[in-house]
PDB file of N, CA and C in Angstrom:
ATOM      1  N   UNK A   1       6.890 -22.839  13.017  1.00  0.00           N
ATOM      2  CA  UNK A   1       5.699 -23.220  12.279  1.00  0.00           C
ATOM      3  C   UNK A   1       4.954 -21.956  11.829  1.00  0.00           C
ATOM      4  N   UNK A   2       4.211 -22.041  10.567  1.00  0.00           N
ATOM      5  CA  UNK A   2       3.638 -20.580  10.104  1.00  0.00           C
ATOM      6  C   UNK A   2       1.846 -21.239  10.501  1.00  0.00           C
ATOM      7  N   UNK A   3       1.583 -20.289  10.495  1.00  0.00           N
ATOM      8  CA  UNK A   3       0.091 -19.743  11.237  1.00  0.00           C
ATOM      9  C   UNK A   3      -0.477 -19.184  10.237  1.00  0.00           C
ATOM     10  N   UNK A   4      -1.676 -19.080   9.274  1.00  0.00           N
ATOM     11  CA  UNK A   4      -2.663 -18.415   8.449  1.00  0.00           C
ATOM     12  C   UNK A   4      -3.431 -17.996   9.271  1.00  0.00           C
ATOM     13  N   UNK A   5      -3.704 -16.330   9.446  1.00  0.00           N
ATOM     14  CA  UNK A   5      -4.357 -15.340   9.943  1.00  0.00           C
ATOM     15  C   UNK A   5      -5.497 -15.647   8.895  1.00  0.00           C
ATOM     16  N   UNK A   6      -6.880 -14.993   9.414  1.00  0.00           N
ATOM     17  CA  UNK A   6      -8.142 -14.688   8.893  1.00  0.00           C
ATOM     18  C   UNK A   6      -8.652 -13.378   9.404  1.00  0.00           C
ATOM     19  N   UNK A   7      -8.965 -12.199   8.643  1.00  0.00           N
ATOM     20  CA  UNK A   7      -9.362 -10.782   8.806  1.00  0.00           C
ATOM     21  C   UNK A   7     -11.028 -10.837   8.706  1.00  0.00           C
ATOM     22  N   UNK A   8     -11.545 -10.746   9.870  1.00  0.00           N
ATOM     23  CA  UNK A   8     -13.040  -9.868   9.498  1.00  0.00           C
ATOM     24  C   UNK A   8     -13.279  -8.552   9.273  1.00  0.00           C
ATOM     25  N   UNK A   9     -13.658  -8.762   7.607  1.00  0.00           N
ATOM     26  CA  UNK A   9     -13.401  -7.442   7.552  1.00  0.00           C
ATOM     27  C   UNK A   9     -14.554  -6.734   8.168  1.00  0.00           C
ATOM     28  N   UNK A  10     -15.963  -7.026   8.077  1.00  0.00           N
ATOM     29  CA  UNK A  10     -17.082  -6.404   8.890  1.00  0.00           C
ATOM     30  C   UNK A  10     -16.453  -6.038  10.339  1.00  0.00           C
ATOM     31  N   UNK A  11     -15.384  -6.234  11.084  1.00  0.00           N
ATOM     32  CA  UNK A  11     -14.875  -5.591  12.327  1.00  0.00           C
ATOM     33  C   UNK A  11     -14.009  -5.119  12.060  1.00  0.00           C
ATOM     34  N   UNK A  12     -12.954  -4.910  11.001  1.00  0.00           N
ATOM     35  CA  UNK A  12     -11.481  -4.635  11.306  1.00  0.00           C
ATOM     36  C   UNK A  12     -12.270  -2.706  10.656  1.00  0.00           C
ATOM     37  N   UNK A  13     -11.504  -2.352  11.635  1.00  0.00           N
ATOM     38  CA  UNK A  13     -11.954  -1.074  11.526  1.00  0.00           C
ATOM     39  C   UNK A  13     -10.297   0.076  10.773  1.00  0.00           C
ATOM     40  N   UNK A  14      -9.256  -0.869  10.190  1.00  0.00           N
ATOM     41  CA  UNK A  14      -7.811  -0.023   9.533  1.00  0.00           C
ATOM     42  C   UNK A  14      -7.179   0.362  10.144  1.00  0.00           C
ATOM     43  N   UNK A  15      -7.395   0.150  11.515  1.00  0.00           N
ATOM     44  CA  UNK A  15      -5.960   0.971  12.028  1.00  0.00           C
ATOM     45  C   UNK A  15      -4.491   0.700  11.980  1.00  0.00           C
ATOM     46  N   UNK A  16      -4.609  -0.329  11.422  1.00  0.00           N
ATOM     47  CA  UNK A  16      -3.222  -0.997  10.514  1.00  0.00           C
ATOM     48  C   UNK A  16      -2.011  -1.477  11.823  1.00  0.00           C
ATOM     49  N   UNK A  17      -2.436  -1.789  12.753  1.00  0.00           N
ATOM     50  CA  UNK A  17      -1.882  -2.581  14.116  1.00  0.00           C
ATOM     51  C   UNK A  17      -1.024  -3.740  13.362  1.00  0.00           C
ATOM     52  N   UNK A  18      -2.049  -4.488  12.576  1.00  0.00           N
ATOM     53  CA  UNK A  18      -1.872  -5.957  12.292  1.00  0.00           C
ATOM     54  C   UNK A  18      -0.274  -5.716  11.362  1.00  0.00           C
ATOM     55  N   UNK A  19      -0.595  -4.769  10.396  1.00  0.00           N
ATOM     56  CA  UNK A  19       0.410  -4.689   9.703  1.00  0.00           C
ATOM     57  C   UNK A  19       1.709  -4.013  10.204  1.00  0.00           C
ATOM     58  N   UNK A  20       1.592  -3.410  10.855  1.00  0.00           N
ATOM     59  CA  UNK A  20       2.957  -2.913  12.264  1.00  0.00           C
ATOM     60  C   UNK A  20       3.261  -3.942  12.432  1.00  0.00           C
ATOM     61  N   UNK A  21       2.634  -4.934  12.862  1.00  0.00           N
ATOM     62  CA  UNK A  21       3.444  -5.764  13.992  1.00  0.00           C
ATOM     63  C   UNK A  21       3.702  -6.857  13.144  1.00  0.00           C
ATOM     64  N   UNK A  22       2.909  -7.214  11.889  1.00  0.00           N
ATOM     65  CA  UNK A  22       3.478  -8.386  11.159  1.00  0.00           C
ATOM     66  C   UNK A  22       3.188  -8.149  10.060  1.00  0.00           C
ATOM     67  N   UNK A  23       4.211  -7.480   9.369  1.00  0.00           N
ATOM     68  CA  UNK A  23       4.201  -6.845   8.093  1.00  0.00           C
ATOM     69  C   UNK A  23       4.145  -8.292   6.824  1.00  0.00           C
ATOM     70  N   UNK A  24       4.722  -8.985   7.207  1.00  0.00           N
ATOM     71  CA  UNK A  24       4.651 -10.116   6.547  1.00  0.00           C
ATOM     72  C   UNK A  24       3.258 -11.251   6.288  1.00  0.00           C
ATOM     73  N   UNK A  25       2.177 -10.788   7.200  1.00  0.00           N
ATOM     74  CA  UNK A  25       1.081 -11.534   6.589  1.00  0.00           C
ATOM     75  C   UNK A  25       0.148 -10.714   6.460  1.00  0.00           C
ATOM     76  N   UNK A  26       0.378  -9.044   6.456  1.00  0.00           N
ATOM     77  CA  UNK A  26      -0.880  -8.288   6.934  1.00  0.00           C
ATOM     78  C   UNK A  26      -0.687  -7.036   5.658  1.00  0.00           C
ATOM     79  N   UNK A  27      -1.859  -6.813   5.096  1.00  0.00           N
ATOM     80  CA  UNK A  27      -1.623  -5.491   4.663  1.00  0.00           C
ATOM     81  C   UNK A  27      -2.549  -4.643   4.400  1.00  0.00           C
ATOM     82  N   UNK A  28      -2.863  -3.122   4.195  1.00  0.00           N
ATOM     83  CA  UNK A  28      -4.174  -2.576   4.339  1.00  0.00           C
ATOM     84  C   UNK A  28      -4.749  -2.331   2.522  1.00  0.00           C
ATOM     85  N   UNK A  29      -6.080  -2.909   2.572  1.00  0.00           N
ATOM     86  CA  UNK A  29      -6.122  -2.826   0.860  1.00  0.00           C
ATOM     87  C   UNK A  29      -6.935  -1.785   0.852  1.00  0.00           C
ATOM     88  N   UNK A  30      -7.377  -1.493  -0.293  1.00  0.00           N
ATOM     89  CA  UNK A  30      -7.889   0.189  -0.997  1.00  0.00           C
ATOM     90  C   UNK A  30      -8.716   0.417   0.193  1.00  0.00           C
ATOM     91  N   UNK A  31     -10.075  -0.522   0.551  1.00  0.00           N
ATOM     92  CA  UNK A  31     -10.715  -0.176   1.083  1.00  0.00           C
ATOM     93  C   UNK A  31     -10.277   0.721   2.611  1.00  0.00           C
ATOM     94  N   UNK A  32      -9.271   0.036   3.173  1.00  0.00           N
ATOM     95  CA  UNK A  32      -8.374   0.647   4.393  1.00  0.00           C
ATOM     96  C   UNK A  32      -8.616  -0.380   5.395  1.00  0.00           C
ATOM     97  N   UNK A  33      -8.897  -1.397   4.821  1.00  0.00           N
ATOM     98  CA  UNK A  33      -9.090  -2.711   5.877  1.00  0.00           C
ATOM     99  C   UNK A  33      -8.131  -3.870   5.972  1.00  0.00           C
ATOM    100  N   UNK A  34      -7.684  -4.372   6.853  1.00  0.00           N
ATOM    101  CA  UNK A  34      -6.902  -5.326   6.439  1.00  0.00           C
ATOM    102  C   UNK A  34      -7.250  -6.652   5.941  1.00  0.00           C
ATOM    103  N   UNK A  35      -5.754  -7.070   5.494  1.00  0.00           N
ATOM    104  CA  UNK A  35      -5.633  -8.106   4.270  1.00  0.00           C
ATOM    105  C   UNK A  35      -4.758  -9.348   4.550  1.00  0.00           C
ATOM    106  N   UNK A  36      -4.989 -10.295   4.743  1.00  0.00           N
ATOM    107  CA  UNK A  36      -4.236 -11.184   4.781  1.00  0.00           C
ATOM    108  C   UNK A  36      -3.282 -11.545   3.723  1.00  0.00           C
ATOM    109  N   UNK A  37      -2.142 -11.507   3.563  1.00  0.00           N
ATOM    110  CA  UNK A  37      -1.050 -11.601   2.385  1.00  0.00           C
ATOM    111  C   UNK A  37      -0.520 -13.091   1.999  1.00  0.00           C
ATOM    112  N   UNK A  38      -0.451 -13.823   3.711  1.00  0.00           N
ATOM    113  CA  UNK A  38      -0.190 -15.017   3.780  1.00  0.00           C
ATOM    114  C   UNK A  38       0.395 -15.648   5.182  1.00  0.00           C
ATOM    115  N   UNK A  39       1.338 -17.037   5.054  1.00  0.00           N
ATOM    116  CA  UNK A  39       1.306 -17.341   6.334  1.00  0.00           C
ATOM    117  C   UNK A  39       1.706 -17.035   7.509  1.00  0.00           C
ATOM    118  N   UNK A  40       2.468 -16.230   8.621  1.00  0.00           N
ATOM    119  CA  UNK A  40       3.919 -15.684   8.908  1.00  0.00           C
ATOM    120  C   UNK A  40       4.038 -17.274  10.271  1.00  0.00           C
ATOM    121  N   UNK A  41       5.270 -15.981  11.305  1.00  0.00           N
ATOM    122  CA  UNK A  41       5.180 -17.124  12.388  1.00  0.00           C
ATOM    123  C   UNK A  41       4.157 -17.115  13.515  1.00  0.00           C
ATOM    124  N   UNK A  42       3.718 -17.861  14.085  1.00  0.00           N
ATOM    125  CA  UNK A  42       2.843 -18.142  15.048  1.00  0.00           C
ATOM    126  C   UNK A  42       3.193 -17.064  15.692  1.00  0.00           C
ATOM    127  N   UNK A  43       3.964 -16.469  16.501  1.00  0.00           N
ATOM    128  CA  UNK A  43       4.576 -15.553  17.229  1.00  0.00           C
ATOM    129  C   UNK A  43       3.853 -14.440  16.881  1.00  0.00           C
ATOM    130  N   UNK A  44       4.338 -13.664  15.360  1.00  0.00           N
ATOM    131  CA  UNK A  44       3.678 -12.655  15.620  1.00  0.00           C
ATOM    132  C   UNK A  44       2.208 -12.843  14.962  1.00  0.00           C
ATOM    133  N   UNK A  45       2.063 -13.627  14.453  1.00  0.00           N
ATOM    134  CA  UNK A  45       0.400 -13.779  14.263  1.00  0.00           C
ATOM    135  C   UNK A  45      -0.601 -13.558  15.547  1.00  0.00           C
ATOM    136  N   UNK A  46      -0.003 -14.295  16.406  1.00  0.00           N
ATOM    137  CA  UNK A  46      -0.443 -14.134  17.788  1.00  0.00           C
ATOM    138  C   UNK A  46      -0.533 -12.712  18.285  1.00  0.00           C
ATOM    139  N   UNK A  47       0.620 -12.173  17.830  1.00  0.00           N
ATOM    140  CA  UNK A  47       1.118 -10.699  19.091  1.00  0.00           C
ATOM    141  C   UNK A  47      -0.173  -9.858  17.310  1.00  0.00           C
ATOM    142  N   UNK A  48      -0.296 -10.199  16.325  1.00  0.00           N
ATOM    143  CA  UNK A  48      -0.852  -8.927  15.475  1.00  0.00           C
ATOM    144  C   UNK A  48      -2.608  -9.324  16.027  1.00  0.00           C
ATOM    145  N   UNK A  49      -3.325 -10.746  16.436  1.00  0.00           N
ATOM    146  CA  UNK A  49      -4.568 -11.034  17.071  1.00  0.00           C
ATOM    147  C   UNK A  49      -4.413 -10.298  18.265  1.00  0.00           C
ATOM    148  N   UNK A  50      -3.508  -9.999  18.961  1.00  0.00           N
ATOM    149  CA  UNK A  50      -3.634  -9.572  20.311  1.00  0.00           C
ATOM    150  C   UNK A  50      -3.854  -7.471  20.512  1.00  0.00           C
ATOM    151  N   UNK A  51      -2.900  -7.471  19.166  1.00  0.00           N
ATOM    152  CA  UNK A  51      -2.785  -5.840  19.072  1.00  0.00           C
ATOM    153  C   UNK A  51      -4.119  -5.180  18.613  1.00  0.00           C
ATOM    154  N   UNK A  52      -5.062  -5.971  17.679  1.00  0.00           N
ATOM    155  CA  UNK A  52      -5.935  -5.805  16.770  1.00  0.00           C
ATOM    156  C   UNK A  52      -6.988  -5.001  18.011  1.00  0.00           C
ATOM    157  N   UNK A  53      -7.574  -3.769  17.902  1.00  0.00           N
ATOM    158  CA  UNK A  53      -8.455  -3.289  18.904  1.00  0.00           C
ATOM    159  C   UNK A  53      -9.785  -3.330  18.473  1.00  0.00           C
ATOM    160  N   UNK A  54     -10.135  -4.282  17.656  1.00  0.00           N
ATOM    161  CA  UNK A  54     -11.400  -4.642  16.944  1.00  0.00           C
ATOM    162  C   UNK A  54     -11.975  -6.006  17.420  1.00  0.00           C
ATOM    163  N   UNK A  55     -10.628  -6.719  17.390  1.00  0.00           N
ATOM    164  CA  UNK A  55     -10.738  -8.053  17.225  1.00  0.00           C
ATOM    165  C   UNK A  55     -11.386  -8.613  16.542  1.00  0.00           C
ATOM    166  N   UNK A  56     -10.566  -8.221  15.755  1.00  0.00           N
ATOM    167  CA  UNK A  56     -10.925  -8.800  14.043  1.00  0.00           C
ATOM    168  C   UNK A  56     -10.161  -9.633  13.050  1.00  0.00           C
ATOM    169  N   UNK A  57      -9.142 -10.118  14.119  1.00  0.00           N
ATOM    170  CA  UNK A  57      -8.318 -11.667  13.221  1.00  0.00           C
ATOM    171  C   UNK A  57      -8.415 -12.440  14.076  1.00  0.00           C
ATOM    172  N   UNK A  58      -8.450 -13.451  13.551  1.00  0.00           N
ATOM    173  CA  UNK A  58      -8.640 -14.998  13.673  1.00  0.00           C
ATOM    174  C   UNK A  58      -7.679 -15.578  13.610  1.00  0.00           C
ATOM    175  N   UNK A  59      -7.057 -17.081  14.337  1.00  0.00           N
ATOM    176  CA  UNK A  59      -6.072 -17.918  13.111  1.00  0.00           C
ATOM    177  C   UNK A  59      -6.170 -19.481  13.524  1.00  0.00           C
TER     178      UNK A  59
END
């Protein structure tokens, strides 16, 4: 099953975790914050909320 992530960007501070670990729903835009691209699997949506040292996704 796919999972839609949500990025705050007022917390996500770029360290681009989200997009390491799930390149497929995550990506860093101009600003250097991340971006939600779209849906991936629950799995790593989970493991990119867990890596995030802001805690700054949602899903």
């Amino acid at each position: 099953m796919a999972k839609k992530a949500v990025v705050n960007a007022d917390l996500c501070i770029g360290c681009g975790a989200c997009v390491a670990t799930c390149p497929d729903a995550f990506v860093l835009n101009d600003e250097g914050k991340a971006e939600v691209t779209g849906p991936a699997d629950d799995g790593a949506v989970e493991e990119a909320i867990a890596s995030c040292p802001a805690g700054a996704i949602e899903a």
